[in-house]
Structures are given as C-alpha cells and as structure tokens.
N, C-alpha and C. Protein backbone atom coordinates (compact mmCIF):
# COMPACT_ATOMS: atom_id res chain seq x y z
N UNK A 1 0.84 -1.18 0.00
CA UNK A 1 0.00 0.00 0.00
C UNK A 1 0.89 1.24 0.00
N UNK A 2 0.91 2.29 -1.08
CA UNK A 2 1.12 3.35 -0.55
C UNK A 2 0.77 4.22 0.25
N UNK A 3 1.26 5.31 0.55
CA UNK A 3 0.64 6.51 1.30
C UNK A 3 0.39 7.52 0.15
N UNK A 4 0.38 7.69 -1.20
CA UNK A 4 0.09 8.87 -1.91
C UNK A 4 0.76 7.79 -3.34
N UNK A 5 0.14 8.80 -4.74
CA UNK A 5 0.68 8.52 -5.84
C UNK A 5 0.58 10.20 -6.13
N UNK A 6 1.87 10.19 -6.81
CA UNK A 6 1.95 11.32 -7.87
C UNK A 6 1.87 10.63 -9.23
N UNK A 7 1.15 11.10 -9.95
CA UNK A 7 1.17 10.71 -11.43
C UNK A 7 0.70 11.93 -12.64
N UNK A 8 2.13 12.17 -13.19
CA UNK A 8 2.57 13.44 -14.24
C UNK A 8 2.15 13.28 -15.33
N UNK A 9 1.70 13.12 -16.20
CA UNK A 9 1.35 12.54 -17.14
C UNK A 9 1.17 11.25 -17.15
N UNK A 10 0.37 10.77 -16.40
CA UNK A 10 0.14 9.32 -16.83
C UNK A 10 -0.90 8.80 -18.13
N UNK A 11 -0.33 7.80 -18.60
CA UNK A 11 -0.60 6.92 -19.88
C UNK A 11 -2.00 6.85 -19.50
N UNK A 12 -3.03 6.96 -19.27
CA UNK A 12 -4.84 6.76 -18.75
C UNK A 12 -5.47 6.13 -20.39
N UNK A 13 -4.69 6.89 -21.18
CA UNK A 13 -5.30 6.21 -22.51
C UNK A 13 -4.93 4.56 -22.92
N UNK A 14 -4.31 3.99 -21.83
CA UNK A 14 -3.63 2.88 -22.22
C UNK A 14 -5.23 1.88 -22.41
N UNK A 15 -5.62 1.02 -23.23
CA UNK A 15 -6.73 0.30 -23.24
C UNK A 15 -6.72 -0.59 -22.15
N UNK A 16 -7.85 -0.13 -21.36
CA UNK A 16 -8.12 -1.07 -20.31
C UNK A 16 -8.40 -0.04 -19.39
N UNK A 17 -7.51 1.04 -19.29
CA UNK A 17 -6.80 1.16 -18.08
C UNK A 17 -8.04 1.82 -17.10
N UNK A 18 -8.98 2.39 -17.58
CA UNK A 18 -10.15 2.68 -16.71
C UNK A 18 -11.02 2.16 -16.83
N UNK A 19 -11.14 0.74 -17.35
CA UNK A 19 -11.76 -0.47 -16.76
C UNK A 19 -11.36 -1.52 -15.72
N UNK A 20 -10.28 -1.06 -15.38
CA UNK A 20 -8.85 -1.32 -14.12
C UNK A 20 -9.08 -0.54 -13.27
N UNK A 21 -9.10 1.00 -13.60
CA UNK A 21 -9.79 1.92 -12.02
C UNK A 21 -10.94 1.37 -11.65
N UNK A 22 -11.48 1.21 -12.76
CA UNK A 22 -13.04 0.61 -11.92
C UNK A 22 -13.72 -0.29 -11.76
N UNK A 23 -13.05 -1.54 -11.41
CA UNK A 23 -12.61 -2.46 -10.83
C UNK A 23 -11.84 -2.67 -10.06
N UNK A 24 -10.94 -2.27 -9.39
CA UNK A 24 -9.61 -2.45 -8.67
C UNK A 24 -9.98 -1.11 -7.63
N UNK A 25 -9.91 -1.26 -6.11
CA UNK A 25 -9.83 -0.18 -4.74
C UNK A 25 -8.50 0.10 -5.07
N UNK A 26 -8.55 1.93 -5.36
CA UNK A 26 -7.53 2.36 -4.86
C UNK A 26 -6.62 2.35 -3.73
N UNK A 27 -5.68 1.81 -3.38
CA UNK A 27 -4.88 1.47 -1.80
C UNK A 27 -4.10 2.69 -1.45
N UNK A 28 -4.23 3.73 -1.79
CA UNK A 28 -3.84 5.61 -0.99
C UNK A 28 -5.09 6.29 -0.39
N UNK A 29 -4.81 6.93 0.15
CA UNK A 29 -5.39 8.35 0.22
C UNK A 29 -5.26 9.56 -0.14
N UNK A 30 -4.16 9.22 -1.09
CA UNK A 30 -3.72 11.08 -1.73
C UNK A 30 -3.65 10.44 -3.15
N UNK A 31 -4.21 11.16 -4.17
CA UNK A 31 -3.60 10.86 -5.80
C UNK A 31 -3.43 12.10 -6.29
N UNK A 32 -2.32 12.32 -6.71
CA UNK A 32 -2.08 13.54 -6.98
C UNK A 32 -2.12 13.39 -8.99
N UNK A 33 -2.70 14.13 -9.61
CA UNK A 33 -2.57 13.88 -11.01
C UNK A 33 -2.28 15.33 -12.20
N UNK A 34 -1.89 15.45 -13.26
CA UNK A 34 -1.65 16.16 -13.88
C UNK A 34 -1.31 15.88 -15.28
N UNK A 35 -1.48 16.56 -16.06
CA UNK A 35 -1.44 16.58 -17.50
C UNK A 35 -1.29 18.00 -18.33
N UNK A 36 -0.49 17.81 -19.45
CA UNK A 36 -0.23 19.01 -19.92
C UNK A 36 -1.16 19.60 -20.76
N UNK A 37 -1.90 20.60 -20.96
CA UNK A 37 -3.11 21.12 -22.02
C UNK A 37 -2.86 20.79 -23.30
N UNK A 38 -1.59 20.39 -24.13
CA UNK A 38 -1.23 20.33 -25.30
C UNK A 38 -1.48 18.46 -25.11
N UNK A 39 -1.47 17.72 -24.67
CA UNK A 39 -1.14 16.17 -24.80
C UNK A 39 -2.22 15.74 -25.05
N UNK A 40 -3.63 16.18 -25.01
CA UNK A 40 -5.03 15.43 -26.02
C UNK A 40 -4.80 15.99 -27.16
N UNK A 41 -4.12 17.02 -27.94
CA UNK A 41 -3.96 18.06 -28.93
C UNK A 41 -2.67 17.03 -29.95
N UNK A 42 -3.30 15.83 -30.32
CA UNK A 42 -2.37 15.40 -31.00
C UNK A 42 -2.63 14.83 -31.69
N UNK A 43 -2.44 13.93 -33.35
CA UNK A 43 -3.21 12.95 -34.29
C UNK A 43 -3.52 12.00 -34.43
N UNK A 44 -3.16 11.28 -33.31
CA UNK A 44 -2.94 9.68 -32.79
C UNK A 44 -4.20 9.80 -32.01
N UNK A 45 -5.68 8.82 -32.50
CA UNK A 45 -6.53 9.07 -32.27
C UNK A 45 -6.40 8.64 -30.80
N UNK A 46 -5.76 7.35 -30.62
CA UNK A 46 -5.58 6.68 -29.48
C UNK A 46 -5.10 7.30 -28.24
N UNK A 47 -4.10 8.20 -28.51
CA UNK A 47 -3.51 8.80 -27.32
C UNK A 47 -4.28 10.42 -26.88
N UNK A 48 -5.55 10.96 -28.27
CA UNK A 48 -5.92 11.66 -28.34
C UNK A 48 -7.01 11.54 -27.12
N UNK A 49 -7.11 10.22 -26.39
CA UNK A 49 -8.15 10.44 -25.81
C UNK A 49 -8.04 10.74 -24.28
N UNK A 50 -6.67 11.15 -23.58
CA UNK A 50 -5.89 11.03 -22.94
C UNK A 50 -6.59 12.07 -21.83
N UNK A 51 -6.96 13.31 -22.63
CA UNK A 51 -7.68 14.04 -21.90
C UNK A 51 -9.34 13.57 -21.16
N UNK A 52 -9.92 13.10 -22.11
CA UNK A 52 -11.21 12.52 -21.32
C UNK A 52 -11.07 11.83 -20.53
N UNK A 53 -9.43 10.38 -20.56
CA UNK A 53 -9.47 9.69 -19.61
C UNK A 53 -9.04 10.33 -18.41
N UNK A 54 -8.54 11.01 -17.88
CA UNK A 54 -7.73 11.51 -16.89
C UNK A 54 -8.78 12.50 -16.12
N UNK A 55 -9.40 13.12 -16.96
CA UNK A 55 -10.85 13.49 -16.27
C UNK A 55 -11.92 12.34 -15.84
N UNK A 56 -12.07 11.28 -16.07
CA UNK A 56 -12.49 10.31 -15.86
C UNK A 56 -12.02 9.44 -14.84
N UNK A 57 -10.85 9.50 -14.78
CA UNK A 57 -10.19 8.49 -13.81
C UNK A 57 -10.47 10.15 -12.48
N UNK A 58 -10.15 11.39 -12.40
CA UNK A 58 -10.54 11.84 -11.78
C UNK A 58 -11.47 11.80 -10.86
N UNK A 59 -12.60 11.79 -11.69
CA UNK A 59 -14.10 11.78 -11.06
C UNK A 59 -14.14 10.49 -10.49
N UNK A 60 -14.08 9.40 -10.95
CA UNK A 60 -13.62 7.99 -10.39
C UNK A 60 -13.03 7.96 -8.93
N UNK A 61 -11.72 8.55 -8.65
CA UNK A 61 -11.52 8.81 -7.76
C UNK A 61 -12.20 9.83 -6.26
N UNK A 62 -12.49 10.63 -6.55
CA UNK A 62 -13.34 11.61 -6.00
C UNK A 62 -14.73 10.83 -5.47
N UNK A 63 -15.46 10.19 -6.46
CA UNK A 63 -16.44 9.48 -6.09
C UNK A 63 -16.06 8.44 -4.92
N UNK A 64 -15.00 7.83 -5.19
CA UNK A 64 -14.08 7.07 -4.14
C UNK A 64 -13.29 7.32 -3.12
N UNK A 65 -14.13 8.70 -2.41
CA UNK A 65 -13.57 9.63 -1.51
C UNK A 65 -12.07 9.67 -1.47
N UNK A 66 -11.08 9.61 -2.82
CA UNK A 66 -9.87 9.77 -2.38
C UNK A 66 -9.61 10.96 -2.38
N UNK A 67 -8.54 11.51 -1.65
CA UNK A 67 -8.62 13.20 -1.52
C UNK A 67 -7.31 13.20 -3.07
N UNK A 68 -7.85 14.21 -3.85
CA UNK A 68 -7.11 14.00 -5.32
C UNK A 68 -6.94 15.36 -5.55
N UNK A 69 -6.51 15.83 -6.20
CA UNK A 69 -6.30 17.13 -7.17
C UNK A 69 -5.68 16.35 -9.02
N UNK A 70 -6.49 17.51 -9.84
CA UNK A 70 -6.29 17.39 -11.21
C UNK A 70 -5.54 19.00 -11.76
N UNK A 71 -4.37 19.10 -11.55
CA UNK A 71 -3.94 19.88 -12.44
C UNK A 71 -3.48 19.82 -13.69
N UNK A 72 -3.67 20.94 -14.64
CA UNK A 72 -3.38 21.61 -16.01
C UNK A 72 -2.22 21.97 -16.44
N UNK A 73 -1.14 21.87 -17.00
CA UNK A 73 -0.04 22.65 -16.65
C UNK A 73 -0.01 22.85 -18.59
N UNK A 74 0.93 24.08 -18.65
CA UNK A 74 0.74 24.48 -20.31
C UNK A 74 1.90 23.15 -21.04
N UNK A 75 2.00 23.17 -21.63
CA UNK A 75 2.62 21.99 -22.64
C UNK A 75 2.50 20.82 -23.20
N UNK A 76 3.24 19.82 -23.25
CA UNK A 76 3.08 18.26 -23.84
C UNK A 76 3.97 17.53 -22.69
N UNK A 77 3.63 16.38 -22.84
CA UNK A 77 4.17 15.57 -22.43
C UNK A 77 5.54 15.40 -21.61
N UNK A 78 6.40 16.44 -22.60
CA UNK A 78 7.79 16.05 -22.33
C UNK A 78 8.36 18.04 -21.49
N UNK A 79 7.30 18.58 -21.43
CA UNK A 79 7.80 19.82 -20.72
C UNK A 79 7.97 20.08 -19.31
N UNK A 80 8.47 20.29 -18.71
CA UNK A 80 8.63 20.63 -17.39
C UNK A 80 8.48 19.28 -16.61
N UNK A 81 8.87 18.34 -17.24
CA UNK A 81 8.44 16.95 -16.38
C UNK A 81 9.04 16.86 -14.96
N UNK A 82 10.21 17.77 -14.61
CA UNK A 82 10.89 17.36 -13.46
C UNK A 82 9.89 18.01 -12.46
N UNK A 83 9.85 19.39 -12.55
CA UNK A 83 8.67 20.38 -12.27
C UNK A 83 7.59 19.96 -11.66
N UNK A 84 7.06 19.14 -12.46
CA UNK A 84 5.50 18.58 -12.32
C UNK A 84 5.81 17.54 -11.69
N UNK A 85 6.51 16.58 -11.73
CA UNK A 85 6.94 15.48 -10.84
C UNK A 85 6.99 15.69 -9.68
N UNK A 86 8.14 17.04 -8.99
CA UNK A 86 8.32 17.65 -7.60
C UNK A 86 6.73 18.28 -7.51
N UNK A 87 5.81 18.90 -8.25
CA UNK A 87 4.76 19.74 -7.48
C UNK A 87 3.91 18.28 -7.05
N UNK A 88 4.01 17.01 -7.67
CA UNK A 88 3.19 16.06 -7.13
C UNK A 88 3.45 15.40 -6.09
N UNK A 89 4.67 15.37 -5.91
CA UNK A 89 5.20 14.79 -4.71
C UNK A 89 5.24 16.06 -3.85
N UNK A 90 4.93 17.12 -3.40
CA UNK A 90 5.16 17.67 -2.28
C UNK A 90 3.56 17.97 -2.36
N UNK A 91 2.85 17.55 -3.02
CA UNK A 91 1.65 17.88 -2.75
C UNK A 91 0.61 16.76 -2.60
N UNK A 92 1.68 15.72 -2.48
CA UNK A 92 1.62 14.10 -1.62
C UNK A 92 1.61 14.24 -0.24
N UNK A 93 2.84 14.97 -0.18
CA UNK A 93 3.11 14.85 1.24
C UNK A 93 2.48 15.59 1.85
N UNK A 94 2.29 17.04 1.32
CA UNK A 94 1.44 18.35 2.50
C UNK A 94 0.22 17.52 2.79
N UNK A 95 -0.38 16.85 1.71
CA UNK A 95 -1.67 16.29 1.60
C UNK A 95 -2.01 14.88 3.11
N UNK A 96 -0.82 14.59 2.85
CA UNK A 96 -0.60 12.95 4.09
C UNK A 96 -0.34 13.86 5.15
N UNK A 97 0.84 14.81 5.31
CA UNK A 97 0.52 15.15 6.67
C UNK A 97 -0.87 16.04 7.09
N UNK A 98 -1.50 16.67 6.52
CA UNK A 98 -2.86 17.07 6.60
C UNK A 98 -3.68 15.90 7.28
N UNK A 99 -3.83 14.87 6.33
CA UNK A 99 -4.65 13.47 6.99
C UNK A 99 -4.12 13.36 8.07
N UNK A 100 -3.04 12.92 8.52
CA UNK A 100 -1.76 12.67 9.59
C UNK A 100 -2.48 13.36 10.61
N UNK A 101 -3.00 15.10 10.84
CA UNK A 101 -3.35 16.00 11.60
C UNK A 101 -4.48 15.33 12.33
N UNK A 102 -5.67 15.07 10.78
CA UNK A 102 -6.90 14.94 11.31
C UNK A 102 -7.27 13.52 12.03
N UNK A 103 -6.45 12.56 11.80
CA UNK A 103 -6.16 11.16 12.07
C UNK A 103 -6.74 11.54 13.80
N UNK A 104 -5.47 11.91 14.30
CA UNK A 104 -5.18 12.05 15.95
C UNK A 104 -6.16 12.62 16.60
C-alpha cells in the first residue's frame, strides 16, 4: 500500500486502463494527477483520448472519496516533467501530513 501517488502525465489512454480503475480499490489516500493542455492536442486518435481519460479516472476517484487534485499545466508531455513530478510529490506529502493532523 502506498501513502500517496503522484502521477505526471500518466498513460490513462492505455486500453483497459479505466476499466482497471473501476474495478480495482484504490490502496492511498492522496492521488495527486496532472497533465499538460497540449497532450489530447495530437493525431494519434488513441492517445488523443488522454484528456477525457484523466478526467475520468478523476471523477472515479473523488467518487471514491480519495482526496485527489487534477492539475493543467501548459505543454506536452515532455515539458517541465521534473517540475511537475516535484509539485506532485510535495503535494503528496502536505496532503498525508494534513490526513496525519486529522487522524489524531
């Protein structure tokens, strides 16, 4: 089990893969997620759908009282990845010690 996922662009368009969220209990309490505004903006019908899934796996989550955030960030795929990686992971952690607070 983790305590949090950061996930920067994750693959959501992979086939299956949100017939896998919804089926399968998430094992966190923090999912932190993000995607760049340019990465549904592409010709590959398949990966084009990247944006609906990730809003989807969103709401999925949320419905599944996990405490989540969905940020936007400007670019594709391959921009600011280190960036977006660190804002998910510290916004893992503020997020766990928050729970951590209300736990006690």
């Amino acid at each position: 089990m983790f305590t949090g996922v950061a996930a920067a662009s994750p693959s959501t368009w992979f086939p299956d893969f949100l017939q896998y969220m919804k089926g399968h209990d998430i094992r966190t309490d923090s999912v932190y997620l993000s995607l760049g505004d340019r990465e549904e903006k592409t010709r590959n019908p398949v990966m084009a759908t990247v944006g609906d899934c990730i809003r989807e796996g969103y709401e999925l989550l949320r419905c599944g009282w996990i405490r989540t955030i969905l940020e936007w960030n400007p670019g594709n795929h391959f921009q600011n990845a280190r960036v977006r990686t660190a804002k998910g992971f510290a916004w893992v952690m503020k997020n766990n010690a928050e729970l951590g607070k209300n736990k006690k």
